[in-house]
Protein backbone atom coordinates (compact mmCIF):
# COMPACT_ATOMS: atom_id res chain seq x y z
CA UNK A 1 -125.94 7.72 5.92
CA UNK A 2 -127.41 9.36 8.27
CA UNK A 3 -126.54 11.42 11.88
CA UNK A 4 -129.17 11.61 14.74
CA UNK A 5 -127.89 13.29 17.25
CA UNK A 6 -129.25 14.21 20.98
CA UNK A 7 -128.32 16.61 23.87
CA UNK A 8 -130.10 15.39 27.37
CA UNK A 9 -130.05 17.49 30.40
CA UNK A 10 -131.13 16.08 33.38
CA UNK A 11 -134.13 16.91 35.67
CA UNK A 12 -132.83 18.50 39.21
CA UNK A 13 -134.37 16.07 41.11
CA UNK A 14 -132.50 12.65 39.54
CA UNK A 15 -130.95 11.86 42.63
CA UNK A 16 -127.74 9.87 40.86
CA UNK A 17 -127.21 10.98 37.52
CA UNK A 18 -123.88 9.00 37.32
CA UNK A 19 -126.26 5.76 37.14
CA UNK A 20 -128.62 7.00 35.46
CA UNK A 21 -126.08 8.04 32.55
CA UNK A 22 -124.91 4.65 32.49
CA UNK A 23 -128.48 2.43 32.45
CA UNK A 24 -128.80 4.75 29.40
CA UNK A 25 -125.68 3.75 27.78
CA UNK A 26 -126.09 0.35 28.02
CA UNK A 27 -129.90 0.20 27.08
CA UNK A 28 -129.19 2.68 23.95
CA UNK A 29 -125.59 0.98 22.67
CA UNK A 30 -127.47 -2.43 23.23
CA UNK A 31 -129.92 -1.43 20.54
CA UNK A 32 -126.92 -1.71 17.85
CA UNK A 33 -127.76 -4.75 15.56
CA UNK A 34 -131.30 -5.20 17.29
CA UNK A 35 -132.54 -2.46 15.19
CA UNK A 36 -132.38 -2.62 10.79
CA UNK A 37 -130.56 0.57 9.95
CA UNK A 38 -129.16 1.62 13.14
CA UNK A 39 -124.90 1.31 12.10
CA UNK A 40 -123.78 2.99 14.98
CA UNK A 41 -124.51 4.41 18.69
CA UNK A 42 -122.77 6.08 21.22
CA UNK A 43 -123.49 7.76 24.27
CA UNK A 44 -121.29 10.00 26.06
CA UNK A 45 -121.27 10.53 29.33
CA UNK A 46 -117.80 12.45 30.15
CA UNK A 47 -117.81 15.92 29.71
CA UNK A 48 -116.09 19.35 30.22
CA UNK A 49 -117.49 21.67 32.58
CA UNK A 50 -118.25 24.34 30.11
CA UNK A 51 -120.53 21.63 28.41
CA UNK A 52 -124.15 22.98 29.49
CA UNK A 53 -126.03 19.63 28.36
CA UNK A 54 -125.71 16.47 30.56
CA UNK A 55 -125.63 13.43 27.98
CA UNK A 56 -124.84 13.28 24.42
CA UNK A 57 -126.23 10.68 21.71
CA UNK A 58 -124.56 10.41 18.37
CA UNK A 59 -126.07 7.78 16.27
CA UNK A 60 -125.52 7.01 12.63
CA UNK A 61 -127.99 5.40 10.35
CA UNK A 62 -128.24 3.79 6.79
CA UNK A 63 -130.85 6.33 5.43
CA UNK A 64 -133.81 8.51 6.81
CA UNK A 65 -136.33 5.85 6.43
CA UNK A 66 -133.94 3.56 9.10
CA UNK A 67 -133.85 6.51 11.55
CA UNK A 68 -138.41 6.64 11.22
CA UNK A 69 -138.04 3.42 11.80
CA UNK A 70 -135.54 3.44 15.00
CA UNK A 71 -137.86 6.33 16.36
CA UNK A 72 -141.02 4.41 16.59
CA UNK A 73 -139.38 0.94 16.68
CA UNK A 74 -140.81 -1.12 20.17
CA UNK A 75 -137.26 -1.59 21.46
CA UNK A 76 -136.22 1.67 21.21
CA UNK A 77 -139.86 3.09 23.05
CA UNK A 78 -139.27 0.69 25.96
CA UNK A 79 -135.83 2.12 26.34
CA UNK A 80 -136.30 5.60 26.18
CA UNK A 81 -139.21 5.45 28.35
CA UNK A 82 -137.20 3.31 30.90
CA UNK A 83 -134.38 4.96 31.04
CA UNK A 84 -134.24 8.30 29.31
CA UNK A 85 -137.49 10.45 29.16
CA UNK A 86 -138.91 9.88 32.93
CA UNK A 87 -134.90 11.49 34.05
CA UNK A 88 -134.85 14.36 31.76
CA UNK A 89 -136.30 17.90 31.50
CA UNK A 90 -134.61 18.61 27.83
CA UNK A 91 -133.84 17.36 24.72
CA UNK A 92 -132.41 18.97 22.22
CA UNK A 93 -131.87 16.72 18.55
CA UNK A 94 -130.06 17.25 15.12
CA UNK A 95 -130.35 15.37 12.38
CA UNK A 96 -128.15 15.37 8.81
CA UNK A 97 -127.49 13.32 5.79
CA UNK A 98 -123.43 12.68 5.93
């Protein structure tokens, strides 16, 4: 198995980042089963105010080949440039073999 995992923080100027967080959510969880190799995906949304990133993604894969494949996959390009990348100004990632 495999982790991916992603920090977002938000661009100033996204005028409702509760929404936002939440078209992400559903377009990223909804990949689950869409995708060969993607096992798992959550995003979180609720966080403590001494958190200093805005969204977190933590996403669990079969092998490293499954998360190449996720990362240039056509559903998972249409989401993230839907609903992720035009919203955020960083994007921080980790990836390990569990």
């Amino acid at each position: 198995m495999v982790k991916h995992m992603i920090i977002w923080k938000f661009k100033d100027d996204v005028s409702d980042k509760k929404q936002a967080a939440l078209d992400i959510k559903i377009a990223l969880e909804g990949l689950v089963g869409k995708i060969d190799g993607l096992v798992e995906m959550h995003i979180l949304t609720e966080s403590f105010d001494t958190s200093t990133g805005d969204i977190m993604m933590d996403s669990s894969f079969t092998d490293a080949k499954a998360l190449d494949n996720y990362q240039r996959h056509p559903l998972h390009q249409s989401a993230a440039n839907t609903f992720v990348r035009p919203f955020m100004e960083q994007r921080l990632s980790f990836d390990y073999k569990i």
